[in-house]
PDB file of N, CA and C in Angstrom:
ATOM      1  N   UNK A   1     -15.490 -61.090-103.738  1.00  0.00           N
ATOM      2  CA  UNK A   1     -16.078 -62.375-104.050  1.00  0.00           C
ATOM      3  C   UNK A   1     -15.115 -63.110-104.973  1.00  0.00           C
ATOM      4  N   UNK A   2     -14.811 -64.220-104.033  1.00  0.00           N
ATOM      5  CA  UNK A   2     -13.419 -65.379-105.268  1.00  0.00           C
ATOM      6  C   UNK A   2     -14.075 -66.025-106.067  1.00  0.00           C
ATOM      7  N   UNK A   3     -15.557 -66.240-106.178  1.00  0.00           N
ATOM      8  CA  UNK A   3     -16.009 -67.416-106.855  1.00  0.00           C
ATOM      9  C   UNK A   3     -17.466 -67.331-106.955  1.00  0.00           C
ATOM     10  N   UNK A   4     -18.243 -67.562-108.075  1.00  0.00           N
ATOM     11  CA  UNK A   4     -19.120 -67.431-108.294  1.00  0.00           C
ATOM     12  C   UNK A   4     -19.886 -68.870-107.876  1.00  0.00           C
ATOM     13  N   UNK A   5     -21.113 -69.087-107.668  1.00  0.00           N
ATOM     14  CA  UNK A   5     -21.684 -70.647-107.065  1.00  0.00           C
ATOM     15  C   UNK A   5     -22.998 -70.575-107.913  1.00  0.00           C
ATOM     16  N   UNK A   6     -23.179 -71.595-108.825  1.00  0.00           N
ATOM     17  CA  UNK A   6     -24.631 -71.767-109.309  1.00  0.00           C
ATOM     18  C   UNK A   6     -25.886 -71.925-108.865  1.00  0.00           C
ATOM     19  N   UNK A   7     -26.708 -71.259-109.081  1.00  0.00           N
ATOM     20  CA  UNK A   7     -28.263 -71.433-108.125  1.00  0.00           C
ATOM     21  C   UNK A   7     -27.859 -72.633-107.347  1.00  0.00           C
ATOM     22  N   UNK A   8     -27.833 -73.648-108.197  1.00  0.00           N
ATOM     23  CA  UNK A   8     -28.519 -74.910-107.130  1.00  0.00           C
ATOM     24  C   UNK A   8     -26.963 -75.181-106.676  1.00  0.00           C
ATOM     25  N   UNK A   9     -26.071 -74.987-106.706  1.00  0.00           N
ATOM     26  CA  UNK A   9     -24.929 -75.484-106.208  1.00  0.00           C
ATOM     27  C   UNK A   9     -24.103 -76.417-106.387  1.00  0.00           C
ATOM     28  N   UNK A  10     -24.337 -76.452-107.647  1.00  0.00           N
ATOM     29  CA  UNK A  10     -24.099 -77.995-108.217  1.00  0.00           C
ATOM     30  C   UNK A  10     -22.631 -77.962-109.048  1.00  0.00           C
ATOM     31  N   UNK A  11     -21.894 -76.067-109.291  1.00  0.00           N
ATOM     32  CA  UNK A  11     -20.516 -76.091-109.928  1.00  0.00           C
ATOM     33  C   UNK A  11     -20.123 -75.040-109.374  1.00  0.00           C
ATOM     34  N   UNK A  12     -18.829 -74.900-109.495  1.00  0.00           N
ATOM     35  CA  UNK A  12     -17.894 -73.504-108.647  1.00  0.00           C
ATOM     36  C   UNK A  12     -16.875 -72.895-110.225  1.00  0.00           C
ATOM     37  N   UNK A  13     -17.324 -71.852-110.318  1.00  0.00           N
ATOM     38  CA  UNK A  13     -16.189 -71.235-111.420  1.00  0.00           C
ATOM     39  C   UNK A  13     -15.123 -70.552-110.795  1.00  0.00           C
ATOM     40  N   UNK A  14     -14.235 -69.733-110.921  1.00  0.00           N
ATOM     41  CA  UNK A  14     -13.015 -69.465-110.546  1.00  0.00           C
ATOM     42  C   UNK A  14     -12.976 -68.384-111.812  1.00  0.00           C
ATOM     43  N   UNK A  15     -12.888 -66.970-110.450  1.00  0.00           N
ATOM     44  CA  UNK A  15     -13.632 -66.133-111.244  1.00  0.00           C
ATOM     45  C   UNK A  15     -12.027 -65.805-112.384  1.00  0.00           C
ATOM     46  N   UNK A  16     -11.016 -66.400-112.197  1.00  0.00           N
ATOM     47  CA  UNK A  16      -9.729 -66.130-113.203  1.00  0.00           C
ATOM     48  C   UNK A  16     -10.040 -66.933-113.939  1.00  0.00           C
ATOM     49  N   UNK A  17     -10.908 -68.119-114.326  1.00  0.00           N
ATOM     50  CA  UNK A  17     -11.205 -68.657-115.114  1.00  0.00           C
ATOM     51  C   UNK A  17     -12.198 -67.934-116.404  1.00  0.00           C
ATOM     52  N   UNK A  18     -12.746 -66.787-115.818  1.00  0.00           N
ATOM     53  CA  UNK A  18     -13.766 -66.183-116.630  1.00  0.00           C
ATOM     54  C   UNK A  18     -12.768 -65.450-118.070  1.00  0.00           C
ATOM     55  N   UNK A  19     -12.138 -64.756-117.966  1.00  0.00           N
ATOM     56  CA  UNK A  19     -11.317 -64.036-118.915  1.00  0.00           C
ATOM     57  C   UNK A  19     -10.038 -64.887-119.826  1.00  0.00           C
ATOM     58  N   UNK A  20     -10.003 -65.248-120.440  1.00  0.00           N
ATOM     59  CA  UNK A  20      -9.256 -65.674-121.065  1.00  0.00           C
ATOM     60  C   UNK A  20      -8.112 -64.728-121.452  1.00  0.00           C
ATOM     61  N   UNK A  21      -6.863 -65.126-121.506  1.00  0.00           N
ATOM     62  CA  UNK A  21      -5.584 -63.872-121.628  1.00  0.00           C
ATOM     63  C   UNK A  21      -5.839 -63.728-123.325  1.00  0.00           C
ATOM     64  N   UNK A  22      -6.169 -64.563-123.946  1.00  0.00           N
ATOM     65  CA  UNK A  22      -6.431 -64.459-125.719  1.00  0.00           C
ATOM     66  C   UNK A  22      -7.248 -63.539-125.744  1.00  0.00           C
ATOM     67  N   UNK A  23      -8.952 -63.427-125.320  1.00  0.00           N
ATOM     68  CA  UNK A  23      -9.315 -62.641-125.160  1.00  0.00           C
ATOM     69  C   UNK A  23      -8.943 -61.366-124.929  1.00  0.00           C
ATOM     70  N   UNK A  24      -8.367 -61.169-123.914  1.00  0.00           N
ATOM     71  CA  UNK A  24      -8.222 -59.913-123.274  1.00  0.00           C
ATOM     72  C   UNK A  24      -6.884 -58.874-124.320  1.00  0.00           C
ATOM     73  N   UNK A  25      -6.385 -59.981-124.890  1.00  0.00           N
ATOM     74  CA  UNK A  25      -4.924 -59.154-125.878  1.00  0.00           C
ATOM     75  C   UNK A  25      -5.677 -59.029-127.356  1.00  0.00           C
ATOM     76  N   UNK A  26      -6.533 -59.307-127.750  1.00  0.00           N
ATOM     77  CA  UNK A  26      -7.562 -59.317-128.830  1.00  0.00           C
ATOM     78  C   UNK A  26      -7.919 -58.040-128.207  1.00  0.00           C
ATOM     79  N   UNK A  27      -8.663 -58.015-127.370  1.00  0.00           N
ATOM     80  CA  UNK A  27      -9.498 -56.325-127.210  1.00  0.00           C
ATOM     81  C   UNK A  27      -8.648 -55.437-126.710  1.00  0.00           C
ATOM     82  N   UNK A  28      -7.247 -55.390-126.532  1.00  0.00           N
ATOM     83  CA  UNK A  28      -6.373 -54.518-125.989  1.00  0.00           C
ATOM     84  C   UNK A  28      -4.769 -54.886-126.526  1.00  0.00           C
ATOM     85  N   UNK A  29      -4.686 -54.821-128.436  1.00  0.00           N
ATOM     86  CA  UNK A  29      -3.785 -55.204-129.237  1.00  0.00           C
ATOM     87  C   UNK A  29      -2.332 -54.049-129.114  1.00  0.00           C
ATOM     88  N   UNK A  30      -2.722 -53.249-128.044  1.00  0.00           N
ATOM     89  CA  UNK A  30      -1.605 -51.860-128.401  1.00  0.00           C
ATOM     90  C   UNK A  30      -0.315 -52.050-128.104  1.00  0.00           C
ATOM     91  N   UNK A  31       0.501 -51.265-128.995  1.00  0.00           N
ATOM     92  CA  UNK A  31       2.061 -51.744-128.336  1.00  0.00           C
ATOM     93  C   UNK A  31       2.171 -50.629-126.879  1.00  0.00           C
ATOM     94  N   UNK A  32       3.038 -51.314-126.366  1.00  0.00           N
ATOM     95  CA  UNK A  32       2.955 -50.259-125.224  1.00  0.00           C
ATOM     96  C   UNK A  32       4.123 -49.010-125.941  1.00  0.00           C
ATOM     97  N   UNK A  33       4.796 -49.075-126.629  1.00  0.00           N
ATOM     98  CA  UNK A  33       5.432 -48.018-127.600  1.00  0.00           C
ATOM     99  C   UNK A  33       4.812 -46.771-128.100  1.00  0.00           C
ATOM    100  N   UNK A  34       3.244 -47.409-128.653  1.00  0.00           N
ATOM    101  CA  UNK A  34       2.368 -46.681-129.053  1.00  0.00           C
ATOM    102  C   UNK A  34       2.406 -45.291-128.070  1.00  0.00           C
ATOM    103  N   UNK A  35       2.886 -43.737-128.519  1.00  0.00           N
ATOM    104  CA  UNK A  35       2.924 -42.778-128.259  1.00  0.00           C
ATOM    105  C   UNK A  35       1.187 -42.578-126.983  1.00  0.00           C
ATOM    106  N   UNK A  36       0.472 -42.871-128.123  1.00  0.00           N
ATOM    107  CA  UNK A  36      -1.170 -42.521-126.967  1.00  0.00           C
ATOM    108  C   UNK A  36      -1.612 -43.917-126.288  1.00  0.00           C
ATOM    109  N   UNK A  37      -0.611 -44.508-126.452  1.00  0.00           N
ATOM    110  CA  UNK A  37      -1.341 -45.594-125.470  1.00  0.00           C
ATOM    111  C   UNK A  37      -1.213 -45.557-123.901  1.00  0.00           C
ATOM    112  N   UNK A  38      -2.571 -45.759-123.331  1.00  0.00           N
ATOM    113  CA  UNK A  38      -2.756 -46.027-122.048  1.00  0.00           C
ATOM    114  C   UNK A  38      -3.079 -47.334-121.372  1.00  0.00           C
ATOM    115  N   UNK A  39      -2.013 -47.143-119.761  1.00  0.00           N
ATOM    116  CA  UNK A  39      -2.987 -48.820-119.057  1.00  0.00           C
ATOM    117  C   UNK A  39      -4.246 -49.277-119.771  1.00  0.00           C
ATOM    118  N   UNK A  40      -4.629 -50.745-120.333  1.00  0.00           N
ATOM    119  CA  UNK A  40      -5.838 -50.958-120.043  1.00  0.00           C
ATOM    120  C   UNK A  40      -6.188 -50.628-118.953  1.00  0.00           C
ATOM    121  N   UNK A  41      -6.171 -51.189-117.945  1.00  0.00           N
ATOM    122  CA  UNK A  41      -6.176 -50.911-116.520  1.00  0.00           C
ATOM    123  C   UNK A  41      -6.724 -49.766-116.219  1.00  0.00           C
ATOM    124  N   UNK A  42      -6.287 -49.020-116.420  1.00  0.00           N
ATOM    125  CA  UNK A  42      -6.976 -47.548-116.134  1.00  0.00           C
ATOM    126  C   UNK A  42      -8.113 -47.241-116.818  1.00  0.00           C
ATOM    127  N   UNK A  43      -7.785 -47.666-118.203  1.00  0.00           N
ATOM    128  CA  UNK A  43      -9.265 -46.983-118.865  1.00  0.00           C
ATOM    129  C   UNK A  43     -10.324 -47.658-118.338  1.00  0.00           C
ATOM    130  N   UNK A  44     -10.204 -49.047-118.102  1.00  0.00           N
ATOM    131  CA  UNK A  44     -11.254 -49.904-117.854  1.00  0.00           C
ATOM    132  C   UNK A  44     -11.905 -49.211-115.689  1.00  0.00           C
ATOM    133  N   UNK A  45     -11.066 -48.946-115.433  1.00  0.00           N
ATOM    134  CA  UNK A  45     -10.922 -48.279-114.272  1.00  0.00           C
ATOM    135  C   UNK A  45     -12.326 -46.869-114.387  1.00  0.00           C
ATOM    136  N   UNK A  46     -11.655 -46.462-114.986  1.00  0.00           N
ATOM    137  CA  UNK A  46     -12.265 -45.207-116.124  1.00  0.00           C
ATOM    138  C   UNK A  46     -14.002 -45.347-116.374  1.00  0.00           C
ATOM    139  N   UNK A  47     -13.738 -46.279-116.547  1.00  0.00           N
ATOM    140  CA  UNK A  47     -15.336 -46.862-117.517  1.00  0.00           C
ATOM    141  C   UNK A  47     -16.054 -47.864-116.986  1.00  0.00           C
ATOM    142  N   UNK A  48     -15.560 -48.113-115.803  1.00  0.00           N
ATOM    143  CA  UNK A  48     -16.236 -49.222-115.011  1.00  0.00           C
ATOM    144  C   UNK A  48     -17.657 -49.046-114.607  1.00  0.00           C
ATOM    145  N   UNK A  49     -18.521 -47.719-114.549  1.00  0.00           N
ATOM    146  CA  UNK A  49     -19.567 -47.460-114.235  1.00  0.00           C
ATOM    147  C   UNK A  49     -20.592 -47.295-115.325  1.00  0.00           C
ATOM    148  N   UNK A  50     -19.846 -47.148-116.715  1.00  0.00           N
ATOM    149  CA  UNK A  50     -20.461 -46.878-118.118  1.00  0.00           C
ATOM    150  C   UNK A  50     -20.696 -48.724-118.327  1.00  0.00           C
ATOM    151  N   UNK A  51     -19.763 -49.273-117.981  1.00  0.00           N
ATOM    152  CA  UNK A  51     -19.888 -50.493-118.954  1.00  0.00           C
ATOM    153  C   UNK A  51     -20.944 -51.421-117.807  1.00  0.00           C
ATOM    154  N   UNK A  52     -20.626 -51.443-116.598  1.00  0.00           N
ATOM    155  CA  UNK A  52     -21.173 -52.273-115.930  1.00  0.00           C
ATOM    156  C   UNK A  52     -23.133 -51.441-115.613  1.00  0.00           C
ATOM    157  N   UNK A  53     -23.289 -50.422-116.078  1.00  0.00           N
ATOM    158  CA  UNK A  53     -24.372 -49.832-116.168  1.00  0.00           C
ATOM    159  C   UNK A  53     -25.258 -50.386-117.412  1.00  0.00           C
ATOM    160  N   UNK A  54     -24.279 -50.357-118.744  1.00  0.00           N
ATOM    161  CA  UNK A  54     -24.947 -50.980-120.278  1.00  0.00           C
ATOM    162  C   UNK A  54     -25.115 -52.254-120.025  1.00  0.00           C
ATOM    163  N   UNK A  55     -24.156 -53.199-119.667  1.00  0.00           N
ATOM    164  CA  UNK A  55     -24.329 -54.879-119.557  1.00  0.00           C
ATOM    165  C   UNK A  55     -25.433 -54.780-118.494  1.00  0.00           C
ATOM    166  N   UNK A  56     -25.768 -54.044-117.819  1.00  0.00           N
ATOM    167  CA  UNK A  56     -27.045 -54.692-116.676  1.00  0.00           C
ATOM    168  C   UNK A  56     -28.529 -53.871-117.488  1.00  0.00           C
ATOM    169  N   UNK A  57     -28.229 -53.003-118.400  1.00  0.00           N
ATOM    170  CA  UNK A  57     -29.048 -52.870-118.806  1.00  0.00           C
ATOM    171  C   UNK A  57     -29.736 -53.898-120.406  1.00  0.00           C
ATOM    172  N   UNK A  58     -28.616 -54.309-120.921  1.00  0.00           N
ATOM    173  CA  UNK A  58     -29.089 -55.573-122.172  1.00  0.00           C
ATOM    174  C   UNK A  58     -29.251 -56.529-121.180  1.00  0.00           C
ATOM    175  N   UNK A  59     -28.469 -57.319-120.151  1.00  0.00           N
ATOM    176  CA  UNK A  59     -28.894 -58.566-119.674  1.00  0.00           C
ATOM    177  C   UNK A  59     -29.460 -58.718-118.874  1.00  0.00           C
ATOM    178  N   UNK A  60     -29.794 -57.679-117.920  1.00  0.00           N
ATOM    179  CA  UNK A  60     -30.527 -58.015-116.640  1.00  0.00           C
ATOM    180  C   UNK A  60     -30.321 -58.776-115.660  1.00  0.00           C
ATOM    181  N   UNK A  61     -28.388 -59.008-115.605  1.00  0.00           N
ATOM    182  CA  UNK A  61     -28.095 -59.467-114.919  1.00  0.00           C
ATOM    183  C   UNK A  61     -27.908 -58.624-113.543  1.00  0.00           C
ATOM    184  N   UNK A  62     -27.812 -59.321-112.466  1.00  0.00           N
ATOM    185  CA  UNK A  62     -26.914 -58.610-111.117  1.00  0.00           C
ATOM    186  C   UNK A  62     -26.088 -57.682-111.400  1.00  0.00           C
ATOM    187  N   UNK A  63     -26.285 -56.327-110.687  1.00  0.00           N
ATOM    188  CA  UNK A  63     -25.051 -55.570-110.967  1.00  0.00           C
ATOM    189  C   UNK A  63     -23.735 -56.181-110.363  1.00  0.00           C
ATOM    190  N   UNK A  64     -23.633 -56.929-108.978  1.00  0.00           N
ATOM    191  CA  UNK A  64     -22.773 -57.520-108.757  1.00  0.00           C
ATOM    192  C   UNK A  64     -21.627 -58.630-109.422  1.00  0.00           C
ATOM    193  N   UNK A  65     -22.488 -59.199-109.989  1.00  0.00           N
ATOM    194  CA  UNK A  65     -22.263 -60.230-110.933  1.00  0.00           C
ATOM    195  C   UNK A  65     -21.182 -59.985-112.103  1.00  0.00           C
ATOM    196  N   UNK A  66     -21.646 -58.389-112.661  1.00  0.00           N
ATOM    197  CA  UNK A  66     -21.326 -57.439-113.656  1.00  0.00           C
ATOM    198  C   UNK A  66     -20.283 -57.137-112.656  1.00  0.00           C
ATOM    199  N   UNK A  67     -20.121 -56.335-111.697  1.00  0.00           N
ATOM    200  CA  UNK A  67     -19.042 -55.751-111.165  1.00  0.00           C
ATOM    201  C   UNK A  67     -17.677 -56.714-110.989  1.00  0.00           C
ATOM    202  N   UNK A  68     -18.087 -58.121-110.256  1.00  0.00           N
ATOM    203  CA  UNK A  68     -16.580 -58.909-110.165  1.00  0.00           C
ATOM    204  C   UNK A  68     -16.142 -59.027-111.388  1.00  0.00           C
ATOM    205  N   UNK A  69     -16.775 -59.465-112.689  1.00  0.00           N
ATOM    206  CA  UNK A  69     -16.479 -59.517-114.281  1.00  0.00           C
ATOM    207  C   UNK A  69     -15.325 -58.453-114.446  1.00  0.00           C
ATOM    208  N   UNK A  70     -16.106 -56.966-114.240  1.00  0.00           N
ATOM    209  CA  UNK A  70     -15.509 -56.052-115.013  1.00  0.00           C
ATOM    210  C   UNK A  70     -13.788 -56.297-113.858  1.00  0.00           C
ATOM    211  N   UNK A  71     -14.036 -56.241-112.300  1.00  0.00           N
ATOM    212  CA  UNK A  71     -13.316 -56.151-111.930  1.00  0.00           C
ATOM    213  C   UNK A  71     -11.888 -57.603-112.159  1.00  0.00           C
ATOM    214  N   UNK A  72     -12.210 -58.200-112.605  1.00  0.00           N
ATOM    215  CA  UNK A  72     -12.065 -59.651-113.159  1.00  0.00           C
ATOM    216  C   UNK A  72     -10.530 -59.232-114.091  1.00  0.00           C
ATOM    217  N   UNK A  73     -11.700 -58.435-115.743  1.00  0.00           N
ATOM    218  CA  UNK A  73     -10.891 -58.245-116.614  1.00  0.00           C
ATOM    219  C   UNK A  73      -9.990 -56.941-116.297  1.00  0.00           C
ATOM    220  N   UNK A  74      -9.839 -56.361-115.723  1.00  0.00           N
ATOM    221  CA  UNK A  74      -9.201 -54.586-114.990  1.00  0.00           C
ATOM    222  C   UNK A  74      -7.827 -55.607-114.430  1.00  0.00           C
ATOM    223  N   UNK A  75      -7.997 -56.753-113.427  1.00  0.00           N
ATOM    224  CA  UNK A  75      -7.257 -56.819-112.929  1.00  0.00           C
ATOM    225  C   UNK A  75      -6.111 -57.719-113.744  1.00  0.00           C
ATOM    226  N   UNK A  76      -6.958 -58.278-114.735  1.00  0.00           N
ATOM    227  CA  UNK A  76      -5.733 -59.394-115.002  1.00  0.00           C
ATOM    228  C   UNK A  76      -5.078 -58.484-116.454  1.00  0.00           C
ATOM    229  N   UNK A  77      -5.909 -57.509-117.206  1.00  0.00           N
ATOM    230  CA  UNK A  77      -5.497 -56.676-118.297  1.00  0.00           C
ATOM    231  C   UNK A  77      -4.236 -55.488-117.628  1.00  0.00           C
ATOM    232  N   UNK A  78      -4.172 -55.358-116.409  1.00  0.00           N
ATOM    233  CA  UNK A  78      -3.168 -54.886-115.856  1.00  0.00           C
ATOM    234  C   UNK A  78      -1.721 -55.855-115.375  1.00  0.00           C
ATOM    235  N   UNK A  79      -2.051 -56.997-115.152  1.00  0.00           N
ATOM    236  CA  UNK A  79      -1.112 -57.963-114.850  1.00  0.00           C
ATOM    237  C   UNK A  79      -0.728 -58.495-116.475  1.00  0.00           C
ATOM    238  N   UNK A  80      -1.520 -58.429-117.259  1.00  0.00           N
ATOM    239  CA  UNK A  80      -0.773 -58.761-118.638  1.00  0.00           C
ATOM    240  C   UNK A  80       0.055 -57.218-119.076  1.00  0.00           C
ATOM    241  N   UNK A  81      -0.308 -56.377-118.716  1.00  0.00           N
ATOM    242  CA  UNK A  81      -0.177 -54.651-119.243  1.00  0.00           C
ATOM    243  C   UNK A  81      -0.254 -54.531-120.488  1.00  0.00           C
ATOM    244  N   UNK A  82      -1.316 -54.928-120.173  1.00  0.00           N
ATOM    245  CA  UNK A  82      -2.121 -54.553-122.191  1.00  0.00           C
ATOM    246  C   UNK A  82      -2.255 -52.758-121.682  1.00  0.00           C
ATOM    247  N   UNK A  83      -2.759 -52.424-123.277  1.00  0.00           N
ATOM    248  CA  UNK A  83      -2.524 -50.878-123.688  1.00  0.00           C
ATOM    249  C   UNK A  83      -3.827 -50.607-124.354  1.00  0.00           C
ATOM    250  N   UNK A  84      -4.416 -49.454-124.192  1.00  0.00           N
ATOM    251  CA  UNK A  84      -5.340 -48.881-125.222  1.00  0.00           C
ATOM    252  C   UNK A  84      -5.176 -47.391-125.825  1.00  0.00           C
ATOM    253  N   UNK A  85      -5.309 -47.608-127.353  1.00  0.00           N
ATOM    254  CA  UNK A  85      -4.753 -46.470-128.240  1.00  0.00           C
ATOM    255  C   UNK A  85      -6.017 -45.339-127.266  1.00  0.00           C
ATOM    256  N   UNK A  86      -5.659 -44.415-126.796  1.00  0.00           N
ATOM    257  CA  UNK A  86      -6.343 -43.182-126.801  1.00  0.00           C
ATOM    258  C   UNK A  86      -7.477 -42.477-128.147  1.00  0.00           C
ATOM    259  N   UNK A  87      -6.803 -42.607-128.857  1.00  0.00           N
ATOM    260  CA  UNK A  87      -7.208 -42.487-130.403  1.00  0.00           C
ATOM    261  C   UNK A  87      -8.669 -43.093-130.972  1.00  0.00           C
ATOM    262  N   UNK A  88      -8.601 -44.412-129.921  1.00  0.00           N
ATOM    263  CA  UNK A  88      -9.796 -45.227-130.690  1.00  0.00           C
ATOM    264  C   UNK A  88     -10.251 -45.561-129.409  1.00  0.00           C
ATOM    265  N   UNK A  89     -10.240 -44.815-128.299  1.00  0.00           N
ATOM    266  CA  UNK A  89     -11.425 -44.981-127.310  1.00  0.00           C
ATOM    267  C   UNK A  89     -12.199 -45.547-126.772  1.00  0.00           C
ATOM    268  N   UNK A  90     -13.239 -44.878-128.095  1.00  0.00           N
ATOM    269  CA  UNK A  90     -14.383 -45.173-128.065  1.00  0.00           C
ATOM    270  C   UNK A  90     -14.687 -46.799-128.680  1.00  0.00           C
ATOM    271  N   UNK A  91     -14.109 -47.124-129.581  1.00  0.00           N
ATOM    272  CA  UNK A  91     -13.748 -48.348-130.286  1.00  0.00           C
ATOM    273  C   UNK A  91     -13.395 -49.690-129.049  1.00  0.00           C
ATOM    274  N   UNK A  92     -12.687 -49.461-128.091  1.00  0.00           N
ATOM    275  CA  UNK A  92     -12.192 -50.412-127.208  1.00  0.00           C
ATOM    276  C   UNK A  92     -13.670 -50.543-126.140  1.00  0.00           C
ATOM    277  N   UNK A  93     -14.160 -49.025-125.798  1.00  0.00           N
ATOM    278  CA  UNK A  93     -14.860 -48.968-124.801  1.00  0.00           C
ATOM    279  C   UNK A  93     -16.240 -49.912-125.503  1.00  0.00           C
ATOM    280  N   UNK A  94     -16.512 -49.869-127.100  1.00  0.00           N
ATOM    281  CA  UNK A  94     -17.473 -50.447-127.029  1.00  0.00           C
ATOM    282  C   UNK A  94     -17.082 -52.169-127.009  1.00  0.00           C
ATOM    283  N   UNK A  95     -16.144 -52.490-127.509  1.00  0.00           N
ATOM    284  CA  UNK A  95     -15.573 -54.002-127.392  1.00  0.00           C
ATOM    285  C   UNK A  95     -15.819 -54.563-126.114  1.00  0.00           C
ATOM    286  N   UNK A  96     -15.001 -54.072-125.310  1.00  0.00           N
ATOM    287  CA  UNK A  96     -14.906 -54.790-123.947  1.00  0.00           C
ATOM    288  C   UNK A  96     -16.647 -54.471-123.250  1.00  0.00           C
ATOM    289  N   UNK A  97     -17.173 -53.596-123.680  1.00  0.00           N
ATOM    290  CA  UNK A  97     -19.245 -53.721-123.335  1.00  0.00           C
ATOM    291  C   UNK A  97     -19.416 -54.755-124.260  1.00  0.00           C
ATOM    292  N   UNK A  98     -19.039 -54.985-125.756  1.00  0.00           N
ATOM    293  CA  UNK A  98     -19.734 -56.413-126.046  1.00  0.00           C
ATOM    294  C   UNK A  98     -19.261 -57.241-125.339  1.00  0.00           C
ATOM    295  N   UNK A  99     -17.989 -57.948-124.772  1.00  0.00           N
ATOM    296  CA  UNK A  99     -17.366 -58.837-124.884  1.00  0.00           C
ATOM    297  C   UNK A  99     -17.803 -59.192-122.763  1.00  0.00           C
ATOM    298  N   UNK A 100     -18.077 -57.995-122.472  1.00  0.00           N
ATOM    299  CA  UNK A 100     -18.372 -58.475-121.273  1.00  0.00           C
ATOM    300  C   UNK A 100     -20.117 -58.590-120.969  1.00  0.00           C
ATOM    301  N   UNK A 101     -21.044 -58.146-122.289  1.00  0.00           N
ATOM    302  CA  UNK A 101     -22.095 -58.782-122.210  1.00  0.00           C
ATOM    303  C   UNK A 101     -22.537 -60.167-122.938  1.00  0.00           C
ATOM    304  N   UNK A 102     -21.458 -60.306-123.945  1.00  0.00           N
ATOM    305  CA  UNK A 102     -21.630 -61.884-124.785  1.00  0.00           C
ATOM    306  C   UNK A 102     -21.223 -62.798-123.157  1.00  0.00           C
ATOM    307  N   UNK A 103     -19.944 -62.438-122.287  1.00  0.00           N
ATOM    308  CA  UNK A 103     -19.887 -63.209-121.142  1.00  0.00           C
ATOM    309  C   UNK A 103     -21.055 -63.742-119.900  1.00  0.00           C
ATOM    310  N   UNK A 104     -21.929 -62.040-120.262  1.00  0.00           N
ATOM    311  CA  UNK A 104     -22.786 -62.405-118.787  1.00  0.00           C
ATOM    312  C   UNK A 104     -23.889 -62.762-119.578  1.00  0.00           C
ATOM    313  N   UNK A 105     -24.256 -62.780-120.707  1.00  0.00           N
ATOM    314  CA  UNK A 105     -25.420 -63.607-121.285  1.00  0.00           C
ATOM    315  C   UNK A 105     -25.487 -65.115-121.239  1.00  0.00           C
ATOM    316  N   UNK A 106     -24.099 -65.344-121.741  1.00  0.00           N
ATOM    317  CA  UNK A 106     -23.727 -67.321-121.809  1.00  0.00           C
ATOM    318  C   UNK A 106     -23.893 -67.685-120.029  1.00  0.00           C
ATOM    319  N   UNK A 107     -23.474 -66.634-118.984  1.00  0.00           N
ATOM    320  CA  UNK A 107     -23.528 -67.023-117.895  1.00  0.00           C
ATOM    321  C   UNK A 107     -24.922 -67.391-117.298  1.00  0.00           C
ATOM    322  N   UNK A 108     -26.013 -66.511-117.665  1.00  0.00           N
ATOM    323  CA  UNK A 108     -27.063 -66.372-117.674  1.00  0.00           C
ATOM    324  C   UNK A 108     -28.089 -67.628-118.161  1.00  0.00           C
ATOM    325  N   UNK A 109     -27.606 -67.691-119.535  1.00  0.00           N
ATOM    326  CA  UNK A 109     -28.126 -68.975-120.541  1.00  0.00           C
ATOM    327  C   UNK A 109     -27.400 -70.561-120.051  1.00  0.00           C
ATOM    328  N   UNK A 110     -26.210 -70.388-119.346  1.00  0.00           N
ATOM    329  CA  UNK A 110     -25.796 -71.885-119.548  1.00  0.00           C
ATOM    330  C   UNK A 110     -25.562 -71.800-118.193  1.00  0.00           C
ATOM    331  N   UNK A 111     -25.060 -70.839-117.130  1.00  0.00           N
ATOM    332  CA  UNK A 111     -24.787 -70.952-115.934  1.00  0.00           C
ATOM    333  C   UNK A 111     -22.963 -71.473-116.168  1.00  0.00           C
ATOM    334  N   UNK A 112     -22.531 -70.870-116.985  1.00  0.00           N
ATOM    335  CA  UNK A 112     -20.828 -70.776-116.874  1.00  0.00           C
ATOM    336  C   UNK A 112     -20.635 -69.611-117.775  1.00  0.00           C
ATOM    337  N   UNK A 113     -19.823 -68.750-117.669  1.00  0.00           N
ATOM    338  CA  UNK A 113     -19.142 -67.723-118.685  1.00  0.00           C
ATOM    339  C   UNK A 113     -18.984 -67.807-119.817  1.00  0.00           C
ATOM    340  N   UNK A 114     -17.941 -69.211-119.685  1.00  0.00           N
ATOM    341  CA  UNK A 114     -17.480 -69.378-120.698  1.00  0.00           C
ATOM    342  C   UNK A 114     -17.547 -70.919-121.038  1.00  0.00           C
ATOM    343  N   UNK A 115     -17.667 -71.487-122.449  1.00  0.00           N
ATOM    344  CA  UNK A 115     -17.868 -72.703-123.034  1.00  0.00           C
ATOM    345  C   UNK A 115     -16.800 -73.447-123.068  1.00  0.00           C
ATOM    346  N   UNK A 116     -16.406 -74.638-122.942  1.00  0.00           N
ATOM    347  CA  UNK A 116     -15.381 -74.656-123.571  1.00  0.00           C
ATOM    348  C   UNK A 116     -15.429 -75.992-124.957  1.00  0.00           C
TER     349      UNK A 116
END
């Protein structure tokens, strides 16, 4: 799915529009030098069933909806080749669950992702 369409049909988002690259280097600051650092990419790969399981459980959104998102940020956090410390895991894994349920809530509440 390239594009998300609002109930009534009235706007088209562009689902590369959803993630912001600021965003995405904020929740995935690692040098790629960093000895334990791994692909974002992968971890998010990794965790795609944990995170898109929690966001449908706070928002009650579509799992689908949830799935192009996660698959959204996987793809473009690999085309930037951001890194995540191994070390702090758990720390990233819960970021990118807030950061991709603060997304599908505003989507929910305003019918766009993101504000500008």
């Amino acid at each position: 799915m390239a594009e998300f369409y609002h109930q009534n049909g009235r706007e088209e988002v562009a689902v590369t529009e959803l993630t912001p690259d600021t965003d995405l280097r904020d929740l995935f600051p690692v040098s790629k030098r960093r000895k334990a650092a791994l692909p974002a990419r992968d971890f998010l790969h990794q965790h795609r069933k944990a995170i898109t399981d929690k966001v449908a459980q706070w928002t009650g959104a579509q799992r689908s909806l949830i799935k192009t998102l996660i698959d959204t940020i996987e793809k473009r956090a690999g085309e930037l080749d951001l890194r995540v410390d191994q070390t702090r895991e758990a720390e990233h894994l819960a970021e990118v669950t807030a950061y991709a349920t603060a997304l599908v809530m505003t989507y929910v509440a305003k019918g766009k992702f993101i504000q500008p």
